[in-house]
C-alpha atoms as a PDB file:
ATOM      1  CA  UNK A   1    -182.041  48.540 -63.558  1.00  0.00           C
ATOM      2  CA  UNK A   2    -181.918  50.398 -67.013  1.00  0.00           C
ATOM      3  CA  UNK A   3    -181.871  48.123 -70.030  1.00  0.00           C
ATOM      4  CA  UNK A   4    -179.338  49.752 -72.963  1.00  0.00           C
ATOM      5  CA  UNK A   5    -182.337  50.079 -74.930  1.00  0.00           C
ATOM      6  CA  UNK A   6    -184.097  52.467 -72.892  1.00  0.00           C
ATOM      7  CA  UNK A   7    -186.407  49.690 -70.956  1.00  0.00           C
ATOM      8  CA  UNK A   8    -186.738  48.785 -67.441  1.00  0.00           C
ATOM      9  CA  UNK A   9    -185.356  45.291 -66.155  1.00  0.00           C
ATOM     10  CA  UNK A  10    -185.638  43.911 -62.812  1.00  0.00           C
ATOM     11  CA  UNK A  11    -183.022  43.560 -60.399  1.00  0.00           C
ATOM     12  CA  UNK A  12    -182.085  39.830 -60.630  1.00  0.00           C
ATOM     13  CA  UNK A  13    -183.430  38.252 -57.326  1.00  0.00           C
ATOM     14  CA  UNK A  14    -180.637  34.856 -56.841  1.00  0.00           C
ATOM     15  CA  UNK A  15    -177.142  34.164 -58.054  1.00  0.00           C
ATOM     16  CA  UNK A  16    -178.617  32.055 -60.851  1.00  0.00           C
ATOM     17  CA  UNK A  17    -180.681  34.962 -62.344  1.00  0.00           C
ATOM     18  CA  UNK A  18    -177.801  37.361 -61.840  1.00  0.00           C
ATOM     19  CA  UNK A  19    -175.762  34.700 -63.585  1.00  0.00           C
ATOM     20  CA  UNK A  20    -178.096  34.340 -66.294  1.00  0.00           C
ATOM     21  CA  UNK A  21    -178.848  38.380 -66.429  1.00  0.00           C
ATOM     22  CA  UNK A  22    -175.086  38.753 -66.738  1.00  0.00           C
ATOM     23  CA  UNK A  23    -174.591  36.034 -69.885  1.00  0.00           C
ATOM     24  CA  UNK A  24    -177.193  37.850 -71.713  1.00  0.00           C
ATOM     25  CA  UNK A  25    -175.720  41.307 -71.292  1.00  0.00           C
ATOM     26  CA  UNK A  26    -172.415  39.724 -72.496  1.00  0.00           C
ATOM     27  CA  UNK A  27    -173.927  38.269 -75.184  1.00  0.00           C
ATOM     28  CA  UNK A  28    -175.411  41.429 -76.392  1.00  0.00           C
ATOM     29  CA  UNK A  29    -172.336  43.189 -76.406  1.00  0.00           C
ATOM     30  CA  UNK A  30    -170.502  40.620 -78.187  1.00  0.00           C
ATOM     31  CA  UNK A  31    -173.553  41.171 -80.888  1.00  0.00           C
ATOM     32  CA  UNK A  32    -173.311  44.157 -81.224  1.00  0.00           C
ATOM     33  CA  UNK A  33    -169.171  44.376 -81.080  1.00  0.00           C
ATOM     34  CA  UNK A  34    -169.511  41.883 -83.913  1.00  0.00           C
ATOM     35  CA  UNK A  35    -172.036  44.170 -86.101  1.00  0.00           C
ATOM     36  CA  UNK A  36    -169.601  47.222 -85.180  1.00  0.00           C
ATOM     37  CA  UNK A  37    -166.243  45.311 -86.139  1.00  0.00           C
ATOM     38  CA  UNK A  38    -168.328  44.328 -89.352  1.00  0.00           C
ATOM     39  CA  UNK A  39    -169.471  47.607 -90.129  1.00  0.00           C
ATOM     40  CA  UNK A  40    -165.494  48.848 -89.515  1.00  0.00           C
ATOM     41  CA  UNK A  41    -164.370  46.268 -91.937  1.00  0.00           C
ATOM     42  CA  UNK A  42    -166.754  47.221 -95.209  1.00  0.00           C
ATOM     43  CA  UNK A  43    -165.733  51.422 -94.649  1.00  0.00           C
ATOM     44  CA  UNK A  44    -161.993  49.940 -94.714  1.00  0.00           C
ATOM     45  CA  UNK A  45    -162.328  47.349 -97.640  1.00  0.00           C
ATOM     46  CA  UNK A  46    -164.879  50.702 -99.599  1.00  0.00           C
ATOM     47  CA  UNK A  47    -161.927  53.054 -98.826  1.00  0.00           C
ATOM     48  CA  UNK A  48    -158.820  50.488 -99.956  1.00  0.00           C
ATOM     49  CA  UNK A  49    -161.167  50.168-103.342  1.00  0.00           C
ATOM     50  CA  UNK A  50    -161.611  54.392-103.819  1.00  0.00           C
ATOM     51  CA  UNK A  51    -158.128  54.535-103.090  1.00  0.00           C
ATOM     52  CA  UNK A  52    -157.174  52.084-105.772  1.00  0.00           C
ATOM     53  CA  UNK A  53    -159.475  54.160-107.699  1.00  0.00           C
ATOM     54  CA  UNK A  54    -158.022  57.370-106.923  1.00  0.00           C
ATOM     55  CA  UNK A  55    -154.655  56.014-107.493  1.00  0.00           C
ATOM     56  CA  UNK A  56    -155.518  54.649-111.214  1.00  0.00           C
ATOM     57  CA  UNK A  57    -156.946  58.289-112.027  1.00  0.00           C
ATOM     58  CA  UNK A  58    -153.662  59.864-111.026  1.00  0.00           C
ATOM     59  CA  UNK A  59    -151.484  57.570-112.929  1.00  0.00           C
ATOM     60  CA  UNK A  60    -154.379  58.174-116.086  1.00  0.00           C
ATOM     61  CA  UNK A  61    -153.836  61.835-115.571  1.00  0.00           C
ATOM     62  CA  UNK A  62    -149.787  61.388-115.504  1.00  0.00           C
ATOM     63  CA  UNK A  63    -149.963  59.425-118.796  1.00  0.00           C
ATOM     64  CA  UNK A  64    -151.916  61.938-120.647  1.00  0.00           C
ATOM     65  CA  UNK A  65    -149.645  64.575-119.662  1.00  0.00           C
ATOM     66  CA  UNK A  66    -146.518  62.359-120.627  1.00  0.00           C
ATOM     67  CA  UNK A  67    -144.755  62.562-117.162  1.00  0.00           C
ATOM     68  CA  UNK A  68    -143.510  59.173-116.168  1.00  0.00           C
ATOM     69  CA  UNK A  69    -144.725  57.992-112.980  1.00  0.00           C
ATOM     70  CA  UNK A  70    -142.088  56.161-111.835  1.00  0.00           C
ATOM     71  CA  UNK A  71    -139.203  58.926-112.605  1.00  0.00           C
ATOM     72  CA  UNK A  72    -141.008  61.352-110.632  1.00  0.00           C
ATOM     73  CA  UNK A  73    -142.040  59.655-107.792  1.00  0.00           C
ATOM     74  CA  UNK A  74    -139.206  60.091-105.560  1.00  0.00           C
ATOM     75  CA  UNK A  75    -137.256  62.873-107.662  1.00  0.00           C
ATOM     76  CA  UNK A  76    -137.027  66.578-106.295  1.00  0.00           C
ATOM     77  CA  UNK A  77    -138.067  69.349-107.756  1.00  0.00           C
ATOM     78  CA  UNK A  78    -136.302  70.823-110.479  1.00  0.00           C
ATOM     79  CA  UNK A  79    -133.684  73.093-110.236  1.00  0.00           C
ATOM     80  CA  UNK A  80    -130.188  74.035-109.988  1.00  0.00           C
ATOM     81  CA  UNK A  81    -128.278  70.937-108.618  1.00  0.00           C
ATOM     82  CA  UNK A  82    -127.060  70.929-104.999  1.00  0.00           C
ATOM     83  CA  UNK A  83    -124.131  73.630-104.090  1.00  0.00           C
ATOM     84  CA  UNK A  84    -124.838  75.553-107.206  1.00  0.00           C
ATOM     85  CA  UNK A  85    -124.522  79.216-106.142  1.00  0.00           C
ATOM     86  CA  UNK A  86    -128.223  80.886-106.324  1.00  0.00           C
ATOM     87  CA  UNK A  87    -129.135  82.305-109.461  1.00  0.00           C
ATOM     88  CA  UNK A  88    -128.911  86.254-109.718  1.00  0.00           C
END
């Protein structure tokens, strides 16, 4: 039998090695699942702190030009109002 890691293991030879050989692969696989769902969980809690960052910068960038953030986050564009005819 081929080990994950590239190595050779014997074929367990009784129900209590096969039993054993079985609670070791699980084990590795919850180690490594672990490491994974820890790796998964730093990239999300970096990116929710670059975001934060990115957001502050905006709002920065808003103030200096003197557009208020909170009047223009859901308004539309400018332009003529709704039902005006189209300018000519």
């Amino acid at each position: 039998m081929a080990e994950a890691g590239g190595g050779e293991v014997a074929a367990p030879a009784n129900s209590q090695d096969l039993t054993i050989f079985v609670q070791s692969l699980l084990e590795q696989m919850q180690s490594r699942f672990t490491q994974m769902s820890d790796q998964i969980i730093g990239r999300i809690d970096e990116m929710g702190g670059r975001i934060d960052d990115l957001e502050k910068s905006i709002t920065d960038l808003m103030d200096q030009a003197g557009v208020d953030p909170v009047a223009s986050a859901g308004a539309p564009p400018p332009g003529p109002p709704p039902g005006a005819p189209p300018p000519s």
